[in-house]
N, C-alpha and C. Protein backbone atom coordinates (compact mmCIF):
# COMPACT_ATOMS: atom_id res chain seq x y z
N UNK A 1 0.85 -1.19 0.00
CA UNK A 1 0.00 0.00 0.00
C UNK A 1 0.88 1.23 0.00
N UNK A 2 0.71 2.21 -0.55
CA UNK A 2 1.51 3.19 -0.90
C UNK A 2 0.93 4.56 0.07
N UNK A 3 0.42 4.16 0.81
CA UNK A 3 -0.53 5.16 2.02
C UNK A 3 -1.24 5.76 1.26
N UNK A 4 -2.05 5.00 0.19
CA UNK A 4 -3.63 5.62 -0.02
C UNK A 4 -4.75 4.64 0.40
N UNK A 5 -5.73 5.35 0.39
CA UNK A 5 -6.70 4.41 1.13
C UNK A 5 -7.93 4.40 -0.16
N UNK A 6 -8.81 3.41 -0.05
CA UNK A 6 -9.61 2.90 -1.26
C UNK A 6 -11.20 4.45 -0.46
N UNK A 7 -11.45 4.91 -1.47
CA UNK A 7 -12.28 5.71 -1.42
C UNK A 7 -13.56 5.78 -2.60
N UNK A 8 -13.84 4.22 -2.49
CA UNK A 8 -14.78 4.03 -2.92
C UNK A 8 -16.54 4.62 -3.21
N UNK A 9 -16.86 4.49 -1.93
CA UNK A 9 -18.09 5.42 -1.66
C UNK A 9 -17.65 6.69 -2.09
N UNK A 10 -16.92 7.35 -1.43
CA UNK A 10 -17.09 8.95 -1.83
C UNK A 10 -16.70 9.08 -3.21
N UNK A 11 -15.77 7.76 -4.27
CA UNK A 11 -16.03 8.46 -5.24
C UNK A 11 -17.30 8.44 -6.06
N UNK A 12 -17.77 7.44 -5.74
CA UNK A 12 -19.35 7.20 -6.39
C UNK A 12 -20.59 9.02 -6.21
N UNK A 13 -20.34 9.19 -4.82
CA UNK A 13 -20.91 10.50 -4.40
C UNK A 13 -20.49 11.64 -5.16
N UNK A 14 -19.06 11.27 -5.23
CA UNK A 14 -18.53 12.48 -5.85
C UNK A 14 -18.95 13.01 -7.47
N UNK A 15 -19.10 11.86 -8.28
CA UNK A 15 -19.48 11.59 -9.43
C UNK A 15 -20.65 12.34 -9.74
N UNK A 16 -21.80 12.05 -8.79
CA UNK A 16 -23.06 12.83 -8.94
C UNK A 16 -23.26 14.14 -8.85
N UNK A 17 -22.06 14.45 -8.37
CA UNK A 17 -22.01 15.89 -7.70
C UNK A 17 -22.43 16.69 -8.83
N UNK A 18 -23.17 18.24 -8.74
CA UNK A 18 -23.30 19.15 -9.77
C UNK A 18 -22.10 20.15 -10.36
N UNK A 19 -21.03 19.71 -10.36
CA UNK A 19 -20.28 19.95 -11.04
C UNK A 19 -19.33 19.30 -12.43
N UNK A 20 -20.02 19.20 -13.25
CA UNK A 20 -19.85 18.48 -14.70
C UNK A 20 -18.71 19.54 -15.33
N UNK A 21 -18.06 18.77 -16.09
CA UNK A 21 -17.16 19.52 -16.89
C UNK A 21 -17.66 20.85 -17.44
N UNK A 22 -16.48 21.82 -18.22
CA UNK A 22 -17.21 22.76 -18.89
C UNK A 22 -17.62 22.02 -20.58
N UNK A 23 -18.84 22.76 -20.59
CA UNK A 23 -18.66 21.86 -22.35
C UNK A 23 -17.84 22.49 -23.44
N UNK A 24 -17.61 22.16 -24.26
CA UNK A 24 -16.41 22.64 -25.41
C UNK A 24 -16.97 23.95 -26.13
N UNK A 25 -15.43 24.45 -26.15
CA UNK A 25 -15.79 26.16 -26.73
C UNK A 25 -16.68 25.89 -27.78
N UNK A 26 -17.55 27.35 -28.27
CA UNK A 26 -18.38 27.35 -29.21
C UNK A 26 -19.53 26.76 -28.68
N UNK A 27 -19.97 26.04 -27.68
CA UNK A 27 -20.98 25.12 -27.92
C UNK A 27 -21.83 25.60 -26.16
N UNK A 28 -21.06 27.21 -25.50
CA UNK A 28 -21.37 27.58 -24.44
C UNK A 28 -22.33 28.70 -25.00
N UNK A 29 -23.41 28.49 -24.29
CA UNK A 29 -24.76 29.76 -24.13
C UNK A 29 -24.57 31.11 -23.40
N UNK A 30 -24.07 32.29 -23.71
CA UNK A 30 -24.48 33.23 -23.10
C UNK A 30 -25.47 33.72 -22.65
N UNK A 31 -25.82 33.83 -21.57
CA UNK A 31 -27.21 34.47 -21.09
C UNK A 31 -27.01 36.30 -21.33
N UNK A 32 -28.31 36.44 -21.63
CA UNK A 32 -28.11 37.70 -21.65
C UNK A 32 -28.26 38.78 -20.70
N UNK A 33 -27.33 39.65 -20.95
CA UNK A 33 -26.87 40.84 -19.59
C UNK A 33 -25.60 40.22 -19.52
N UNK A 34 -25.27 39.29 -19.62
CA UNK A 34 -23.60 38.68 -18.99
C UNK A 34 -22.88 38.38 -20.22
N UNK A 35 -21.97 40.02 -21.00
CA UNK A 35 -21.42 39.39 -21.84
C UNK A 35 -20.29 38.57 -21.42
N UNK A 36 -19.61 37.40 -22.21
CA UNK A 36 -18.58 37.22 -22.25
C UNK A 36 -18.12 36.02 -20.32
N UNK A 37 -19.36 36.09 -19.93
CA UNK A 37 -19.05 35.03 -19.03
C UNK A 37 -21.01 34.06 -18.42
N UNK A 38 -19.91 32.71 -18.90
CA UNK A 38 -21.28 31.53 -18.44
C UNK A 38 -21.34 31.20 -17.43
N UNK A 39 -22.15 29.98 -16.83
CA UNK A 39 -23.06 29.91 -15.73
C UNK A 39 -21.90 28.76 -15.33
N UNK A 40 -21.21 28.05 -16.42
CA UNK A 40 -19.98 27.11 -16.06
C UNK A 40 -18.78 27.74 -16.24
N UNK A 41 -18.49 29.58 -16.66
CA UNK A 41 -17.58 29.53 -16.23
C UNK A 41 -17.56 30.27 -14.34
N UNK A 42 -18.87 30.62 -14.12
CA UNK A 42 -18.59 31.26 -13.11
C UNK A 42 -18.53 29.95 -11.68
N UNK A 43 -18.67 28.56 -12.32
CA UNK A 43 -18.89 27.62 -11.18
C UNK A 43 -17.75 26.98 -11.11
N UNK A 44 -16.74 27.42 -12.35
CA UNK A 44 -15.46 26.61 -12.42
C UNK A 44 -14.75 27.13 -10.57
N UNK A 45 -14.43 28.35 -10.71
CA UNK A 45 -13.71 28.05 -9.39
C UNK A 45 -14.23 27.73 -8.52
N UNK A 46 -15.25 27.86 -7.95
CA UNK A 46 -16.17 26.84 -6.79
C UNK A 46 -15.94 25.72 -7.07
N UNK A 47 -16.11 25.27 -7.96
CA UNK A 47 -15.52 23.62 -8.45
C UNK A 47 -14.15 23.53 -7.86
N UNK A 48 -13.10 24.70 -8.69
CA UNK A 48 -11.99 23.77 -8.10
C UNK A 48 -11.55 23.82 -6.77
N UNK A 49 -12.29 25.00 -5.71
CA UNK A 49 -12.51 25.06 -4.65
C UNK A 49 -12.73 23.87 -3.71
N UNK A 50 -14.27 23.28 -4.51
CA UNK A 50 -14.53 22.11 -3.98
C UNK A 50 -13.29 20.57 -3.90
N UNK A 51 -12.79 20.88 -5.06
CA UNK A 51 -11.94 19.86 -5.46
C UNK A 51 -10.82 19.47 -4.56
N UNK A 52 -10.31 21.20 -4.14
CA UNK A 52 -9.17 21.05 -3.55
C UNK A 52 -9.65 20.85 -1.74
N UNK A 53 -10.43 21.43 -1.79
CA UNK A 53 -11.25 20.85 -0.37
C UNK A 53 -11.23 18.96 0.47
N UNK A 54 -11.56 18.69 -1.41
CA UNK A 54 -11.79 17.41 -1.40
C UNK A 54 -10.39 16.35 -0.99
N UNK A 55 -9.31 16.87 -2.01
CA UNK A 55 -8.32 16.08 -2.26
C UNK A 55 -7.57 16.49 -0.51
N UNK A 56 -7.27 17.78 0.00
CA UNK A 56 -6.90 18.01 1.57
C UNK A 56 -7.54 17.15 2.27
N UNK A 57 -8.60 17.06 2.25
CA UNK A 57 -9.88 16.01 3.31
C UNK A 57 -9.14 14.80 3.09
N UNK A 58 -9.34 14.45 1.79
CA UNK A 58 -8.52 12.61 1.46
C UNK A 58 -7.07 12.33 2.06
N UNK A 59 -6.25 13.16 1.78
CA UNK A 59 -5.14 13.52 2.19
C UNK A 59 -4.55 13.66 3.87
N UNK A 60 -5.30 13.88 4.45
CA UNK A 60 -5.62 14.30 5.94
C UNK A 60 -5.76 13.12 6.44
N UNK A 61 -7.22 12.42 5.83
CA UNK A 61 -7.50 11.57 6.13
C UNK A 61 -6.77 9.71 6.04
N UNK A 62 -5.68 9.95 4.89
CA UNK A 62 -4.97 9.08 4.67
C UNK A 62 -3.77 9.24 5.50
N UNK A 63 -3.57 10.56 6.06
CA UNK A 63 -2.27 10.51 7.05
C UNK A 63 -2.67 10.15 8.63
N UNK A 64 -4.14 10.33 8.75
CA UNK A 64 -4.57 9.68 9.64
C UNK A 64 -4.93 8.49 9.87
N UNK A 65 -4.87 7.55 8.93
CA UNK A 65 -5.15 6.12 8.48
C UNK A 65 -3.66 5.64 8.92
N UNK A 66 -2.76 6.51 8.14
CA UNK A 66 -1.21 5.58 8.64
C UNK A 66 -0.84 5.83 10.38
N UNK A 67 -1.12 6.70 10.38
CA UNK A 67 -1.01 7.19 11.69
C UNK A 67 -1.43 6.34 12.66
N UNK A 68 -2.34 5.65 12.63
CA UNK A 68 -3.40 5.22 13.09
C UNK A 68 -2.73 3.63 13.32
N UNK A 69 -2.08 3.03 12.30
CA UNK A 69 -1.50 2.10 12.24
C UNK A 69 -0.54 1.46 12.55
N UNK A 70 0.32 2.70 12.46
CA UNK A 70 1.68 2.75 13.00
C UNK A 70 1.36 2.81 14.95
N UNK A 71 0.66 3.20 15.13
CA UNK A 71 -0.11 3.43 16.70
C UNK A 71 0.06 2.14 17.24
N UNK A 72 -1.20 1.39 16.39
CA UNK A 72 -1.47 0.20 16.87
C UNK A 72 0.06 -0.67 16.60
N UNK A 73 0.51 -0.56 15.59
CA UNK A 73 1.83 -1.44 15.47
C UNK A 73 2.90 -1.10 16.80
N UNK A 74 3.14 0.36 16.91
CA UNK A 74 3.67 0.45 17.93
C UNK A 74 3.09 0.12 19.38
N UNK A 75 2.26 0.02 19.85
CA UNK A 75 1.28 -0.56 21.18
C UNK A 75 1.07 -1.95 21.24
N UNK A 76 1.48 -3.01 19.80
CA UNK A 76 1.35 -4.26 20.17
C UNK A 76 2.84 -4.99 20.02
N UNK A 77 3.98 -4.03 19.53
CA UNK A 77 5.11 -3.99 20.01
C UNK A 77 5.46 -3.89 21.59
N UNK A 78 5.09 -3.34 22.16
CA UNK A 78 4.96 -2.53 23.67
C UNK A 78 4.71 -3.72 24.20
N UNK A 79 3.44 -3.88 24.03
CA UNK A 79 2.68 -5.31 24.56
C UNK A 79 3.09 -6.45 24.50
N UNK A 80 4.11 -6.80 23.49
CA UNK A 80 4.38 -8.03 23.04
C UNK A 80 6.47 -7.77 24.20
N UNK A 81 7.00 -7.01 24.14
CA UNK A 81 8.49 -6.63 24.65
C UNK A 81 7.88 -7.15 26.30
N UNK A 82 6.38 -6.40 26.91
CA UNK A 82 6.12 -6.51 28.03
C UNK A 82 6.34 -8.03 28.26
N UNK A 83 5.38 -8.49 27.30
CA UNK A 83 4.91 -9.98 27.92
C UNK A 83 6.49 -10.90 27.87
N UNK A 84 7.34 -10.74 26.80
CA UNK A 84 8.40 -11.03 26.61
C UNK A 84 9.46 -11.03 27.94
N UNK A 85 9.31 -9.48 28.83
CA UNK A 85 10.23 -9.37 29.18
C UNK A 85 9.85 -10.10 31.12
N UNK A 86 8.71 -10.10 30.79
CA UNK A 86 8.20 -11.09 32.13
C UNK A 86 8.38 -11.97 31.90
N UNK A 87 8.26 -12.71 30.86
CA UNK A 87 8.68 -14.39 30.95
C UNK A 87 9.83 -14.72 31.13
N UNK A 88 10.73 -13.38 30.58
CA UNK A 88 12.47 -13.67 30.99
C UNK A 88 12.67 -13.63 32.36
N UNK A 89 12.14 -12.53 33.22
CA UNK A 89 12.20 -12.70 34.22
C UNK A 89 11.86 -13.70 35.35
N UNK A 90 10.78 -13.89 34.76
CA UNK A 90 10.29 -15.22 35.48
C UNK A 90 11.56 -16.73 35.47
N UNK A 91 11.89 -16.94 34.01
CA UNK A 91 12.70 -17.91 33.47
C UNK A 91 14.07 -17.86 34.44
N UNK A 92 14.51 -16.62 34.89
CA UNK A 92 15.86 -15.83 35.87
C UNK A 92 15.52 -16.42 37.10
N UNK A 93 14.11 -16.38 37.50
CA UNK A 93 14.15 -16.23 38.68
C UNK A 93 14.18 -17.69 38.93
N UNK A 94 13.52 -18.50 38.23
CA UNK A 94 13.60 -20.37 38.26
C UNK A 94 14.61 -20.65 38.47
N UNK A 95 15.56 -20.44 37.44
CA UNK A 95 17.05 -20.60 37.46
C UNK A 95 17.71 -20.24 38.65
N UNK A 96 17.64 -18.80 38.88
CA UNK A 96 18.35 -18.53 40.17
C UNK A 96 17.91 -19.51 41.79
N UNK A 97 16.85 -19.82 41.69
CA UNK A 97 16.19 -20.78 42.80
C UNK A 97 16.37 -21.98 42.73
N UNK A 98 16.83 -22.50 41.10
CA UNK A 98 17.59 -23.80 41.22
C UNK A 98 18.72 -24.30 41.61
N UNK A 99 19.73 -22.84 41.05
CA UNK A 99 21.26 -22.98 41.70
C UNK A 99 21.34 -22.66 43.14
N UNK A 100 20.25 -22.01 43.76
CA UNK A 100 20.35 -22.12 45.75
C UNK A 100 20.57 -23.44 45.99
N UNK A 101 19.54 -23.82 45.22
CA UNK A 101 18.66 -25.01 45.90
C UNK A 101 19.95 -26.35 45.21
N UNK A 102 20.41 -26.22 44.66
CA UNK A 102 21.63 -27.04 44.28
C UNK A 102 22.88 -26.86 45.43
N UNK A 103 23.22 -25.24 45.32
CA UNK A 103 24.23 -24.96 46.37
C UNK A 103 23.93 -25.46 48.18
N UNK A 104 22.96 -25.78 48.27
CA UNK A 104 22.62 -26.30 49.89
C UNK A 104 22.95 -27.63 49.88
């Protein structure tokens, strides 16, 4: 995994969204009173507004995914050194109670 995360659902959502491409020059409607600007070009930057909104959110959210992982990896490291380092001790202390118990 390259620290992206599958964003399935939201891209399906995203898809529907009301922001569709612009359509190809020549083939845009001026309304009138507004020379020289359309209804898709005035939504383009809200679009890419939205976009970049979008991709920070994913982004955020994928550094919080590793984050998240590395957590747990580090805490069952922890957990695992603990349990480790009691059984050594325990194993010390047998030993040491065998060689008394030899030396008498």
């Amino acid at each position: 995994m390259q620290g992206r995360v599958s964003h399935t659902n939201w891209d399906s959502v995203r898809q529907s969204e009301p922001c569709p491409p612009s359509p190809p020059l020549g083939t845009q409607e001026i309304p009138s009173g507004r020379v020289g600007r359309t209804m898709s070009s005035e939504r383009e930057p809200f679009c890419r507004f939205l976009q970049y909104v979008e991709d920070s959110g994913l982004r955020a959210y994928d550094g919080l995914v590793l984050q998240n992982a590395s957590d747990i990896a580090r805490e069952s490291d922890r957990v695992r050194n603990e349990a480790n380092w009691a059984y050594l001790q325990e194993k010390n202390l047998k030993k040491r109670k065998q060689e008394e118990a030899i030396k008498r």
